[in-house]
C-alpha atoms as a PDB file:
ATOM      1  CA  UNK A   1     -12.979 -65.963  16.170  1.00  0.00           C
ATOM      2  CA  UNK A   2     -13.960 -65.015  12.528  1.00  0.00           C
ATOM      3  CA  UNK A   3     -16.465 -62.360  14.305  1.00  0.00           C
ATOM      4  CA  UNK A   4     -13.441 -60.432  17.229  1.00  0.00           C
ATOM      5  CA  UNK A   5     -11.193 -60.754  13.388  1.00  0.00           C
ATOM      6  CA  UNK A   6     -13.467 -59.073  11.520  1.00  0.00           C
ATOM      7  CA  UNK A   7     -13.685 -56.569  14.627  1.00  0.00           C
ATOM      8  CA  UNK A   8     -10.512 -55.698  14.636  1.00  0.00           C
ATOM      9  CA  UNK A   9     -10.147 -55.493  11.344  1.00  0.00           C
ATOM     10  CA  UNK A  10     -12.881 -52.811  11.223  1.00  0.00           C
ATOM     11  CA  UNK A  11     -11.205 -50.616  13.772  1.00  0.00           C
ATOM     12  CA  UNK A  12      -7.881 -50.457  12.340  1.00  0.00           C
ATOM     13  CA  UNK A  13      -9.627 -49.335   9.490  1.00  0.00           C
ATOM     14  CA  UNK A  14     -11.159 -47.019  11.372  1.00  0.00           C
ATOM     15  CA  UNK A  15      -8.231 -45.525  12.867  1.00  0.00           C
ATOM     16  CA  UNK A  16      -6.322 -45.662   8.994  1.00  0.00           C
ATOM     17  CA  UNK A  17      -9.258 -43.705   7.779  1.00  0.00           C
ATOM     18  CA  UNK A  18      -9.189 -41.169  10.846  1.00  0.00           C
ATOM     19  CA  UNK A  19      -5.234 -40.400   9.828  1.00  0.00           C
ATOM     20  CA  UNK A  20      -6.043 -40.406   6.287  1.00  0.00           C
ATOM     21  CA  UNK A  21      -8.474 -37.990   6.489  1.00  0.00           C
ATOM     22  CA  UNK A  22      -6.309 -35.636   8.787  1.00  0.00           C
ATOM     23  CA  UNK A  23      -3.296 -35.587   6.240  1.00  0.00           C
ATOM     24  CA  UNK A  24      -5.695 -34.654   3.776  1.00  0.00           C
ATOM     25  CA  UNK A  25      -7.517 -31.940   5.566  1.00  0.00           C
ATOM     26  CA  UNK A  26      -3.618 -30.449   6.572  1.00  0.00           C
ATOM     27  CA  UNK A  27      -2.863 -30.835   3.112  1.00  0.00           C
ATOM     28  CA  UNK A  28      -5.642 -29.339   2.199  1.00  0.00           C
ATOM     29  CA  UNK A  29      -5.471 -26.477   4.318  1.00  0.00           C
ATOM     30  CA  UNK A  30      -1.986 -25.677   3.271  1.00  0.00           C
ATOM     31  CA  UNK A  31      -2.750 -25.901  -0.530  1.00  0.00           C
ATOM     32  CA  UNK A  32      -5.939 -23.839  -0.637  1.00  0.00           C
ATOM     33  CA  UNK A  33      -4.378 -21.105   2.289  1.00  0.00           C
ATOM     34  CA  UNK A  34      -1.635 -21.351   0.611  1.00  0.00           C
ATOM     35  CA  UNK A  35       0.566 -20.675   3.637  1.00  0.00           C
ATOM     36  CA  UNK A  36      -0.341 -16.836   3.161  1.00  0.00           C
ATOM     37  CA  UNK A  37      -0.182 -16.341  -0.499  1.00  0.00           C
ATOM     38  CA  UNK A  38      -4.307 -15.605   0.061  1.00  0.00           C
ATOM     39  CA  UNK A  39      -3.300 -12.556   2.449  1.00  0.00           C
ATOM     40  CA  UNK A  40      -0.374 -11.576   0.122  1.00  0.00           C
ATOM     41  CA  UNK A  41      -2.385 -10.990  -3.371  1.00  0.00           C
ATOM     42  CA  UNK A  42      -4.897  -8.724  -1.243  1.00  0.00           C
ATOM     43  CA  UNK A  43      -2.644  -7.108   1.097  1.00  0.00           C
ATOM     44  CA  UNK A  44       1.271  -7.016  -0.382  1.00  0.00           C
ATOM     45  CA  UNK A  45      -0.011  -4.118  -3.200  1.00  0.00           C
ATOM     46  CA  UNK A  46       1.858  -1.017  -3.601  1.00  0.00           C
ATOM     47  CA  UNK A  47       1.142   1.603  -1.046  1.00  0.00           C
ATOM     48  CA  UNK A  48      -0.565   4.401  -3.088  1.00  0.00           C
ATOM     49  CA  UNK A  49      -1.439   7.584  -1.358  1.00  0.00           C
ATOM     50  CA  UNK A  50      -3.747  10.027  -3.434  1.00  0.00           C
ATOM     51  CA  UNK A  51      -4.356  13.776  -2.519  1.00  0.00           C
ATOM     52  CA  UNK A  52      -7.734  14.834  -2.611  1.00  0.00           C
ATOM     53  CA  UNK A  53      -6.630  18.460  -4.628  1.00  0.00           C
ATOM     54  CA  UNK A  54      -4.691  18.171  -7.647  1.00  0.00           C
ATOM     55  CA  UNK A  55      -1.392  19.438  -7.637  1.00  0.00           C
ATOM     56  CA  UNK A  56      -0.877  19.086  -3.531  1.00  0.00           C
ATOM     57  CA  UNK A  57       2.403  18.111  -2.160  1.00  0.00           C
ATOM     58  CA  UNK A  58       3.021  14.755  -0.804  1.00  0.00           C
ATOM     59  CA  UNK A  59       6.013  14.968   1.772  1.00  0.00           C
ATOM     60  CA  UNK A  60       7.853  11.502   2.583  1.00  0.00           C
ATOM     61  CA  UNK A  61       9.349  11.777   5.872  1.00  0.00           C
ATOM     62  CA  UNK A  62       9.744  15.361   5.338  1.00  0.00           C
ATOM     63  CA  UNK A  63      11.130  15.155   1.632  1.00  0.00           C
ATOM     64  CA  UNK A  64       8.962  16.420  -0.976  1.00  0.00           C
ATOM     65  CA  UNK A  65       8.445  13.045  -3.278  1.00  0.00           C
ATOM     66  CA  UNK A  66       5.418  13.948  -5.835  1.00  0.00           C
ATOM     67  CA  UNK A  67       2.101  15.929  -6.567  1.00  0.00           C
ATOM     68  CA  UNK A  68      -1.512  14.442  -6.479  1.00  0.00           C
ATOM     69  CA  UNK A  69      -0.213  10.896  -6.012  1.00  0.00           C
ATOM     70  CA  UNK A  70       2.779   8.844  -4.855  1.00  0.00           C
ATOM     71  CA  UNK A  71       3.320   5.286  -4.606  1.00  0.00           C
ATOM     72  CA  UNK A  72       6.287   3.147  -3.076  1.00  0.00           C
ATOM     73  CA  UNK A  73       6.147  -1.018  -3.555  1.00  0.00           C
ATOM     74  CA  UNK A  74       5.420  -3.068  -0.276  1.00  0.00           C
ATOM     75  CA  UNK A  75       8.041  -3.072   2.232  1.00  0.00           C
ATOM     76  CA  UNK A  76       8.844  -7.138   2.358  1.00  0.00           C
ATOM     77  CA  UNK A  77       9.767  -7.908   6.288  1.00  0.00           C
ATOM     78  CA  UNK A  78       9.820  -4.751   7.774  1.00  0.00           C
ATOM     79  CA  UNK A  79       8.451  -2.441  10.813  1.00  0.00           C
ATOM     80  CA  UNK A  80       9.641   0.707   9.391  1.00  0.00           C
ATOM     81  CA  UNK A  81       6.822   3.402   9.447  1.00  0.00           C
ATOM     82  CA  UNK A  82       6.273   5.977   6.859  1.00  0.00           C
ATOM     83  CA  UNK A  83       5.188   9.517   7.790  1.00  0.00           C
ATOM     84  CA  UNK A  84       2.812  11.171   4.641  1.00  0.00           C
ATOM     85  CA  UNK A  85       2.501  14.972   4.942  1.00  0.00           C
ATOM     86  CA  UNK A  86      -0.118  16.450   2.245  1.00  0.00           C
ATOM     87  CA  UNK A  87      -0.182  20.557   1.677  1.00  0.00           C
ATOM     88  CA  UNK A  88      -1.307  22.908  -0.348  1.00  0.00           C
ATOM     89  CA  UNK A  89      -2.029  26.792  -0.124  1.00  0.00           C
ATOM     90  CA  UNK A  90      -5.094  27.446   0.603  1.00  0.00           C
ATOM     91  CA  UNK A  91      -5.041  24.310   2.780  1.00  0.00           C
ATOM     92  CA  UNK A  92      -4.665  22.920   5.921  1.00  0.00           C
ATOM     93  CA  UNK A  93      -1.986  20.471   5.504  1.00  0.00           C
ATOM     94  CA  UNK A  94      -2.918  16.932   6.614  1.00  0.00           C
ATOM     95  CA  UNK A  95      -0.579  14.398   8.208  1.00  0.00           C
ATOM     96  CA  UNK A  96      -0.745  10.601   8.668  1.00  0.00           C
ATOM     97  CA  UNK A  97       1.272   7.550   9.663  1.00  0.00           C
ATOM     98  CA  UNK A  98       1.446   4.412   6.941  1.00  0.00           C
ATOM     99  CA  UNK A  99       2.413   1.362   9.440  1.00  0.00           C
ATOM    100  CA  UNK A 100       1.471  -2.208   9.926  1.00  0.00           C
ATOM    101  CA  UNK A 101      -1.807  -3.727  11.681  1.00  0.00           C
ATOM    102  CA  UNK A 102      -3.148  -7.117  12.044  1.00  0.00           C
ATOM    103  CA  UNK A 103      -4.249  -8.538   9.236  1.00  0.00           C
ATOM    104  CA  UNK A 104      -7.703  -9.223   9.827  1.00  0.00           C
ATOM    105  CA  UNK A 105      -7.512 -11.976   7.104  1.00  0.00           C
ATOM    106  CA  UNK A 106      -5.785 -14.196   9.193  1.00  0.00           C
ATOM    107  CA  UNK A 107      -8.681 -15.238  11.099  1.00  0.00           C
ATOM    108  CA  UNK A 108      -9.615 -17.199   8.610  1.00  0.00           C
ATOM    109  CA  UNK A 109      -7.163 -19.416   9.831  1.00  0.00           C
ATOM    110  CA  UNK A 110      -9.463 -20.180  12.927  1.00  0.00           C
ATOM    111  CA  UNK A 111     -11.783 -21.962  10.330  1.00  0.00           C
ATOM    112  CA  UNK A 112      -9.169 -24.951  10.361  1.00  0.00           C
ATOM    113  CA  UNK A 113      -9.120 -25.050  14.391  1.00  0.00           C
ATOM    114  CA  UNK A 114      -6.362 -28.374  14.254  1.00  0.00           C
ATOM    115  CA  UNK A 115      -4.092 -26.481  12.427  1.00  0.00           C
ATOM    116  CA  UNK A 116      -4.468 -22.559  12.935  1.00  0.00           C
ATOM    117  CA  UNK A 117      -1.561 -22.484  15.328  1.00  0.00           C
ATOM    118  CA  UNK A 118       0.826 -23.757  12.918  1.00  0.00           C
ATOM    119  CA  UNK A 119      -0.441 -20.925  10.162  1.00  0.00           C
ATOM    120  CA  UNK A 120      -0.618 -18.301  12.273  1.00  0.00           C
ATOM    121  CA  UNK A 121       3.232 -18.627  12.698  1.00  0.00           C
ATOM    122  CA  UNK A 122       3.161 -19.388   8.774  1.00  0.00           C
ATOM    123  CA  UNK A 123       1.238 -16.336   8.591  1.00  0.00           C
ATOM    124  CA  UNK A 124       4.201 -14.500  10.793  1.00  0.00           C
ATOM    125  CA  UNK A 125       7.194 -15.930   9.236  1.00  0.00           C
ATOM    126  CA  UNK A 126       5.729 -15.151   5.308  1.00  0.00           C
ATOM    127  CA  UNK A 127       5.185 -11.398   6.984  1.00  0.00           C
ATOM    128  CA  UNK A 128       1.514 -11.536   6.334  1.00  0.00           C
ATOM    129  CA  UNK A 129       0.302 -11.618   9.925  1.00  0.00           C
ATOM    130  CA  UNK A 130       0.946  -7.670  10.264  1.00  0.00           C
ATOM    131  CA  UNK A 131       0.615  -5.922   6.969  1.00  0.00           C
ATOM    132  CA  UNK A 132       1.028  -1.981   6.190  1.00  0.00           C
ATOM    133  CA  UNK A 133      -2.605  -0.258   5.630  1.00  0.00           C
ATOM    134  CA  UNK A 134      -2.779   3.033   4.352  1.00  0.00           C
ATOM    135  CA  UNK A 135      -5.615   5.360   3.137  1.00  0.00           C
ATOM    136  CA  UNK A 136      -7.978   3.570   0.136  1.00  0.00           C
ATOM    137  CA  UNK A 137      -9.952   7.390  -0.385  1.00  0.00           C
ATOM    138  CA  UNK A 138      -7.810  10.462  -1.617  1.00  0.00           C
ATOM    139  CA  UNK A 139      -6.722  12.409   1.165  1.00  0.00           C
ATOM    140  CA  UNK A 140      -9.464  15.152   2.090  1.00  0.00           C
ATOM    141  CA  UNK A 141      -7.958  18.617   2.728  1.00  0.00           C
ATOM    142  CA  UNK A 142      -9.776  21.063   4.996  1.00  0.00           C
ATOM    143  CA  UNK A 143      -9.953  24.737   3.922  1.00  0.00           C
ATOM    144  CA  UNK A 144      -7.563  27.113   5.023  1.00  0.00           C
ATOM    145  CA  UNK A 145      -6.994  30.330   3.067  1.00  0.00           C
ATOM    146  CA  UNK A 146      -4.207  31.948   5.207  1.00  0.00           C
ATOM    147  CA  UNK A 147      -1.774  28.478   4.581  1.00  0.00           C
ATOM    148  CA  UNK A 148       1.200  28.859   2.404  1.00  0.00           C
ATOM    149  CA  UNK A 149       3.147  26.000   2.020  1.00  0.00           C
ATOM    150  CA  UNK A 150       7.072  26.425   2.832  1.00  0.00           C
ATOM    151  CA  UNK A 151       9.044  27.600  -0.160  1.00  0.00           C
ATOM    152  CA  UNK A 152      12.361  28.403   1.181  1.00  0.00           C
ATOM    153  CA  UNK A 153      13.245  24.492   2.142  1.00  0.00           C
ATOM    154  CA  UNK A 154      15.602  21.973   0.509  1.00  0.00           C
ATOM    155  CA  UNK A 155      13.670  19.817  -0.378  1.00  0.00           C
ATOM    156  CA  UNK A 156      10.813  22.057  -1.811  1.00  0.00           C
ATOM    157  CA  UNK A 157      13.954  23.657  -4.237  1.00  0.00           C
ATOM    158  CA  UNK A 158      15.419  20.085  -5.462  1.00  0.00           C
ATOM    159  CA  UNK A 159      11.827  19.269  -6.087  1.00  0.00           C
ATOM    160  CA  UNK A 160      11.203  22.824  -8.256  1.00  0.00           C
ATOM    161  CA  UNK A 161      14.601  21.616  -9.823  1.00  0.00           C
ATOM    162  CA  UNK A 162      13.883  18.462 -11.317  1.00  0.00           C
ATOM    163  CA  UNK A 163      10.698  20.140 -12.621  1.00  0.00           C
ATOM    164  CA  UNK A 164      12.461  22.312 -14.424  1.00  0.00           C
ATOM    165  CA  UNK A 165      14.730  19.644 -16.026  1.00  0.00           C
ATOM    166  CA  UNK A 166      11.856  17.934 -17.495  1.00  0.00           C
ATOM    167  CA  UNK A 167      11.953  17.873 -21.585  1.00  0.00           C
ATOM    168  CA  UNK A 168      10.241  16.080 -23.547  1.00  0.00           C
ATOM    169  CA  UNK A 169       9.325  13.159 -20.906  1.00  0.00           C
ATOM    170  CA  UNK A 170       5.983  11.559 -21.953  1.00  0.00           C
ATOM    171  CA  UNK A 171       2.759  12.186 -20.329  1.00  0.00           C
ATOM    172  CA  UNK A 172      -0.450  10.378 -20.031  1.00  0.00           C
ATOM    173  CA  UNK A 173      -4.151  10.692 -21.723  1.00  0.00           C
ATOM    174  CA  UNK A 174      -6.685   8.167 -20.384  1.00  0.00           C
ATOM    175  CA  UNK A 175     -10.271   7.950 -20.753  1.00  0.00           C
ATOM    176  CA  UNK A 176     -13.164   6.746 -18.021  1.00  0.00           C
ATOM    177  CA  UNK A 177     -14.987   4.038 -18.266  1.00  0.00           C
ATOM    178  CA  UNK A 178     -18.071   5.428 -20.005  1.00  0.00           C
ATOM    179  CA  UNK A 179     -16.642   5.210 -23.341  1.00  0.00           C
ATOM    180  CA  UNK A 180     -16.465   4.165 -27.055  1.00  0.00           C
ATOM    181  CA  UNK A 181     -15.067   5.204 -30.114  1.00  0.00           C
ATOM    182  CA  UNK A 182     -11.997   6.723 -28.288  1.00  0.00           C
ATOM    183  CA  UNK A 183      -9.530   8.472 -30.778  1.00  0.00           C
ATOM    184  CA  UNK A 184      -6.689  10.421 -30.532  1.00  0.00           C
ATOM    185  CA  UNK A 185      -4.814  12.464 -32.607  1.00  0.00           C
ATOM    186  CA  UNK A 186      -1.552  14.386 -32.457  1.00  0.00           C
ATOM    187  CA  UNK A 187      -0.551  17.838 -33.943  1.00  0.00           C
ATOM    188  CA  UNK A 188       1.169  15.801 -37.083  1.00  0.00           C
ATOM    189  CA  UNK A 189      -2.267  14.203 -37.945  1.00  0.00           C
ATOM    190  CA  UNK A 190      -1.510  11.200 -36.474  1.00  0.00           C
ATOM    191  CA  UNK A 191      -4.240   8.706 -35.107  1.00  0.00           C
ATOM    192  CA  UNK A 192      -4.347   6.650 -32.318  1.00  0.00           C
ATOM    193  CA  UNK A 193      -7.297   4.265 -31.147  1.00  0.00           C
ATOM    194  CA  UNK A 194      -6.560   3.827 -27.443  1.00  0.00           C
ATOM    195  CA  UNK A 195      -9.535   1.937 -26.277  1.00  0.00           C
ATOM    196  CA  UNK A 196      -9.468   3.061 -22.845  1.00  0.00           C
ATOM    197  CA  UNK A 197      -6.077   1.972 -22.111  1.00  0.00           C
ATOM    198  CA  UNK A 198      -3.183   3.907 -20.497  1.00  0.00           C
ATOM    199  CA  UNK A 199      -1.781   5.410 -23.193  1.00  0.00           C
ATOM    200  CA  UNK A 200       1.714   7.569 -23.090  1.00  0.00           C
ATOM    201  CA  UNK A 201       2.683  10.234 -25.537  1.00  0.00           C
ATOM    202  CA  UNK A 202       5.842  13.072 -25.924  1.00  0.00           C
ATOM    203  CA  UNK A 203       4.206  16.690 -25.259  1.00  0.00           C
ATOM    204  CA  UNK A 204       1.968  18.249 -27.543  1.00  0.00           C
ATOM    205  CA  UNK A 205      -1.256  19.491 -28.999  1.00  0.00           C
ATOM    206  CA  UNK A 206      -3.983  16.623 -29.305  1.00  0.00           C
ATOM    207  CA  UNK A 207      -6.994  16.127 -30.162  1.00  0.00           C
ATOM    208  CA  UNK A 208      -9.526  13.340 -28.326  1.00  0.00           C
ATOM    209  CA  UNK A 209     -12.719  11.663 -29.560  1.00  0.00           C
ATOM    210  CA  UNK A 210     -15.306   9.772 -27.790  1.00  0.00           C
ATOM    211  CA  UNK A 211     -18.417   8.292 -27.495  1.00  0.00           C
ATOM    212  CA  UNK A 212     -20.511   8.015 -24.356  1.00  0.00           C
ATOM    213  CA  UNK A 213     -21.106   4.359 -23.660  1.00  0.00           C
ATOM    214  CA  UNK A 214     -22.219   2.306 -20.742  1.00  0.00           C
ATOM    215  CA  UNK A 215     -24.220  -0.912 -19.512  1.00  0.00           C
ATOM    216  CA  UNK A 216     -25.446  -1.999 -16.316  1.00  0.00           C
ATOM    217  CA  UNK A 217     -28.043  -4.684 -14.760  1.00  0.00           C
ATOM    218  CA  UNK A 218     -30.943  -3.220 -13.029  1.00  0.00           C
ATOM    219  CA  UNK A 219     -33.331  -5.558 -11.783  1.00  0.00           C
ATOM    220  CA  UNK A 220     -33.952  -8.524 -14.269  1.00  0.00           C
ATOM    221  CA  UNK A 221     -32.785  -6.573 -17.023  1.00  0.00           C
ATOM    222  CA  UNK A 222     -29.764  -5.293 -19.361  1.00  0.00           C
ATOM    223  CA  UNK A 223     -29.946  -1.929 -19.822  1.00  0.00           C
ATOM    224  CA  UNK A 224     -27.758  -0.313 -22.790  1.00  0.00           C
ATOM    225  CA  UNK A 225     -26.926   3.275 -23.514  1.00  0.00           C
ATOM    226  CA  UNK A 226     -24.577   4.746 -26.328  1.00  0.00           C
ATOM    227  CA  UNK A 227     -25.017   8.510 -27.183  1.00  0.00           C
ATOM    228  CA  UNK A 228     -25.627   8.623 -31.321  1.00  0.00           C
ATOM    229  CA  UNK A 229     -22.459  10.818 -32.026  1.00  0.00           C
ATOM    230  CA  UNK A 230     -18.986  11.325 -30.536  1.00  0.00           C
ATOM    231  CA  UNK A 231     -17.227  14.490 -29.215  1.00  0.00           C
ATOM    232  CA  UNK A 232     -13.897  15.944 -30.053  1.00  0.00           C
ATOM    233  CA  UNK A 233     -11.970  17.820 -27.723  1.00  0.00           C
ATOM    234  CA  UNK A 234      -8.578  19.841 -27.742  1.00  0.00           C
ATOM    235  CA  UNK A 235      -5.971  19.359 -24.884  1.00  0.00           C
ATOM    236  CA  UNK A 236      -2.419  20.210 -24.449  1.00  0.00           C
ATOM    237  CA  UNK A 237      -0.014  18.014 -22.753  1.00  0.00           C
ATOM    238  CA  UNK A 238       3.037  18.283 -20.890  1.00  0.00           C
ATOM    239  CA  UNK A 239       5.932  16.340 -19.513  1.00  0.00           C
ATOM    240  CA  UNK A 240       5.427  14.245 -17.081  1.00  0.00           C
ATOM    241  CA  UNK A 241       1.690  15.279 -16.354  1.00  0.00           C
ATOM    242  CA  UNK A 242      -1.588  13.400 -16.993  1.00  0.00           C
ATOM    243  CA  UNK A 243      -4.945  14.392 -18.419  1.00  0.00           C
ATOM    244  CA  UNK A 244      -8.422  12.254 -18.113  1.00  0.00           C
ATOM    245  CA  UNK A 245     -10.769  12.829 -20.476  1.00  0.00           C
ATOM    246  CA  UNK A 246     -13.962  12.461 -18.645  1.00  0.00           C
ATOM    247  CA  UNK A 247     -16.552  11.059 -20.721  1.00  0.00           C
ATOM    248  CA  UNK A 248     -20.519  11.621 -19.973  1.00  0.00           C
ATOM    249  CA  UNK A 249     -23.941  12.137 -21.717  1.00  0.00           C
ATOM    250  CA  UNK A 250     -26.362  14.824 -21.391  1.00  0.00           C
ATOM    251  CA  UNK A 251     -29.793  13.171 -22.188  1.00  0.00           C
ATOM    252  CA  UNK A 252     -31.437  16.597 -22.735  1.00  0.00           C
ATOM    253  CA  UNK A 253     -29.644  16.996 -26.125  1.00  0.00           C
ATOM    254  CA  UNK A 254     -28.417  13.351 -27.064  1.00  0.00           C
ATOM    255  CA  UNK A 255     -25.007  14.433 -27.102  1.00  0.00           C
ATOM    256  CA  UNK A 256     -21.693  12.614 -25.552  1.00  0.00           C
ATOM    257  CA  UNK A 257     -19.610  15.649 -23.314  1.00  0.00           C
ATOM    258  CA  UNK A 258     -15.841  16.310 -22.094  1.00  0.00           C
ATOM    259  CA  UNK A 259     -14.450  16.904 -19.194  1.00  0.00           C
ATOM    260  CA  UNK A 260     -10.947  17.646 -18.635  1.00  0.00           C
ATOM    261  CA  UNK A 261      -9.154  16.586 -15.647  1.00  0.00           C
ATOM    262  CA  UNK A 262      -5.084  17.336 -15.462  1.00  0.00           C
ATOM    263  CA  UNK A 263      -2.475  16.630 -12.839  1.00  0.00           C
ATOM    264  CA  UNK A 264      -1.028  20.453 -13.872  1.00  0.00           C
ATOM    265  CA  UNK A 265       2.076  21.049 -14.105  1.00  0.00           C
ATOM    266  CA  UNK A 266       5.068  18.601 -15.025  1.00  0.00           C
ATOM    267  CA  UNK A 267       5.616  16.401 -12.036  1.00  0.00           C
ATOM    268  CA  UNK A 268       9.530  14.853 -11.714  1.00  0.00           C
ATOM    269  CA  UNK A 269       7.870  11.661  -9.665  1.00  0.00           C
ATOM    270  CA  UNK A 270       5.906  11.172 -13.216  1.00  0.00           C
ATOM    271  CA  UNK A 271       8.628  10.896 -15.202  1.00  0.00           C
ATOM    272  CA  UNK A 272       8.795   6.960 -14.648  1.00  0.00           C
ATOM    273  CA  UNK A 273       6.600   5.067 -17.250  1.00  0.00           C
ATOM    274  CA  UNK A 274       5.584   2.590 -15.098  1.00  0.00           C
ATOM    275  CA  UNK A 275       4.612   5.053 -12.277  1.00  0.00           C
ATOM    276  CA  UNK A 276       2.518   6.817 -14.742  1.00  0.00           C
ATOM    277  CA  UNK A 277       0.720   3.913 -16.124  1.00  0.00           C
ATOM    278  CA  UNK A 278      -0.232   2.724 -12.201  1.00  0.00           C
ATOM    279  CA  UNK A 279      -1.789   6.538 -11.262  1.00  0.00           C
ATOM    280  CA  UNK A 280      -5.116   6.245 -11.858  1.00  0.00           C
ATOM    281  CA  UNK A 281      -6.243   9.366 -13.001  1.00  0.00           C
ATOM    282  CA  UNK A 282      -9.626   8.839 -13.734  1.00  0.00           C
ATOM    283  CA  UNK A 283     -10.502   8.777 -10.099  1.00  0.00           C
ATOM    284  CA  UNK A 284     -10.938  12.451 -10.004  1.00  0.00           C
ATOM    285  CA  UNK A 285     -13.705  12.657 -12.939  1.00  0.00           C
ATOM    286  CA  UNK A 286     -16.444  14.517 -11.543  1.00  0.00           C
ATOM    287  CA  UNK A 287     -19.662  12.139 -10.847  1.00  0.00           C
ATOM    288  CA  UNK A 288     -21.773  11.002 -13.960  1.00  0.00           C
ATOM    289  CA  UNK A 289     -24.749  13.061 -13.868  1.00  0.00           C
ATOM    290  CA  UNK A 290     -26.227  10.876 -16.247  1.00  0.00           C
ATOM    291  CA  UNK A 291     -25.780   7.541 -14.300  1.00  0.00           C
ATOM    292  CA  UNK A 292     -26.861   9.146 -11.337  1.00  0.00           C
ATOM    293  CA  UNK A 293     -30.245   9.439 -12.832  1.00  0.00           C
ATOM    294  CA  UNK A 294     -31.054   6.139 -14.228  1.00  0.00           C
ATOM    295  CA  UNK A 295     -29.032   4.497 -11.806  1.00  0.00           C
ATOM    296  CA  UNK A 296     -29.399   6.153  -8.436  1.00  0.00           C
END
């Protein structure tokens, strides 16, 4: 008897462990997945749509919305597609769908086998399952030099209207990431040190400093560059417009150099603050020659 107890005793512990362990691996599975919140912080981003030319048109289901860039926050539970148009004279314009696909993310849920079904329809219900993709690279325009974009439409006037209502609406100086000893300073004299920040100032005359900086791991070892002095450069800025100031080295003379890189002309979808500070400008900085070189 003491043996078939003891038995017994080991096989309901058996099956208590077996239970145990399956509540904590759904548990589990629920607090590290999340129930979608993984797919959400890598998918459920603004949808940003950059033109390849500065100062193209970016047409919104046939309304003209902005210049260079646009953005428009995630569409939360919904199938509705959005129709990008990009021109510019000289251009061939360039059209493209932004609608949702299977998130390829979910298959992770396989990994759990037990328990995918259930977060597959998790996945579904928190709208994570199918999520919007739209272009990560700036939209390439092919050449074209008989293409004149359409002047005469409503859209295209409303657009050249706004423009012209736009006084005294800050604008935007940023600097790349090969950088130190960034300065700025306005026609009164006054100094700002920026860092590399996103910075927003009213119109004007400025001045920018900077230093050529950078450091990267090659091999086994920390490699350091900084040019010995900085580089001062004059720019004028609009409303609603943004400048990079594209910092770079030129190893032949030990000297940091400028390159100026502006969105043009004042832009009515700039006017927002917050839309400013998201366009990332810096993306069109021409190639570092310099890091090209010692870091092919």
């Amino acid at each position: 008897m003491p043996i078939i107890l003891i038995v017994v005793r080991s096989i309901k512990m058996n099956q208590l462990f077996a239970r145990t362990a399956k509540l904590a691996l759904f548990t589990t599975t629920l607090l590290t997945i999340g129930c979608a919140t993984m797919f959400k912080t890598t998918t459920h981003r603004p949808i940003q749509v950059y033109a390849d030319q500065l100062e193209s048109s970016i047409y919104l289901d046939e309304e003209k919305v902005s210049e260079t860039f646009h953005q428009i926050e995630y569409p939360v539970k919904t199938d509705k597609k959005f129709n990008y148009r990009v021109e510019k004279n000289g251009f061939e314009p360039k059209s493209f769908v932004v609608e949702k696909k299977f998130n390829k993310f979910a298959y992770l849920n396989l990994l759990t086998f037990l328990f995918s079904p259930i977060l597959f329809l998790i996945d579904h219900s928190n709208d994570a399952l199918f999520v919007y993709k739209w272009p990560e690279e700036n939209i390439k325009l092919d050449v074209n030099e008989k293409y004149k974009e359409k002047t005469d439409t409503a859209t295209y006037k409303q657009f050249e209207s706004d423009r012209a209502k736009l006084k005294n609406t800050k604008g935007l100086i940023v600097f790349n990431a090969y950088v130190t000893g960034v300065l700025v300073k306005d026609g009164d004299g006054n100094q700002y040190d920026i860092k590399s920040a996103p910075f927003l100032f009213l119109p004007g005359n400025f001045e920018v400093q900077s230093k050529f900086y950078t450091t990267f791991k090659k091999g086994s070892y920390q490699h350091t560059y900084t040019a010995k002095t900085p580089i001062t450069s004059k720019l004028t800025l609009q409303s609603a417009m943004a400048t990079a100031v594209c910092t770079d080295y030129d190893s032949v003379k030990n000297t940091t150099t400028h390159t100026l890189v502006s969105t043009g002309k004042p832009n009515p979808y700039f006017a927002s603050d917050t839309i400013l500070r998201s366009f990332d400008i810096t993306r069109y900085c021409p190639k570092s020659d310099f890091m090209q070189k010692v870091n092919p």
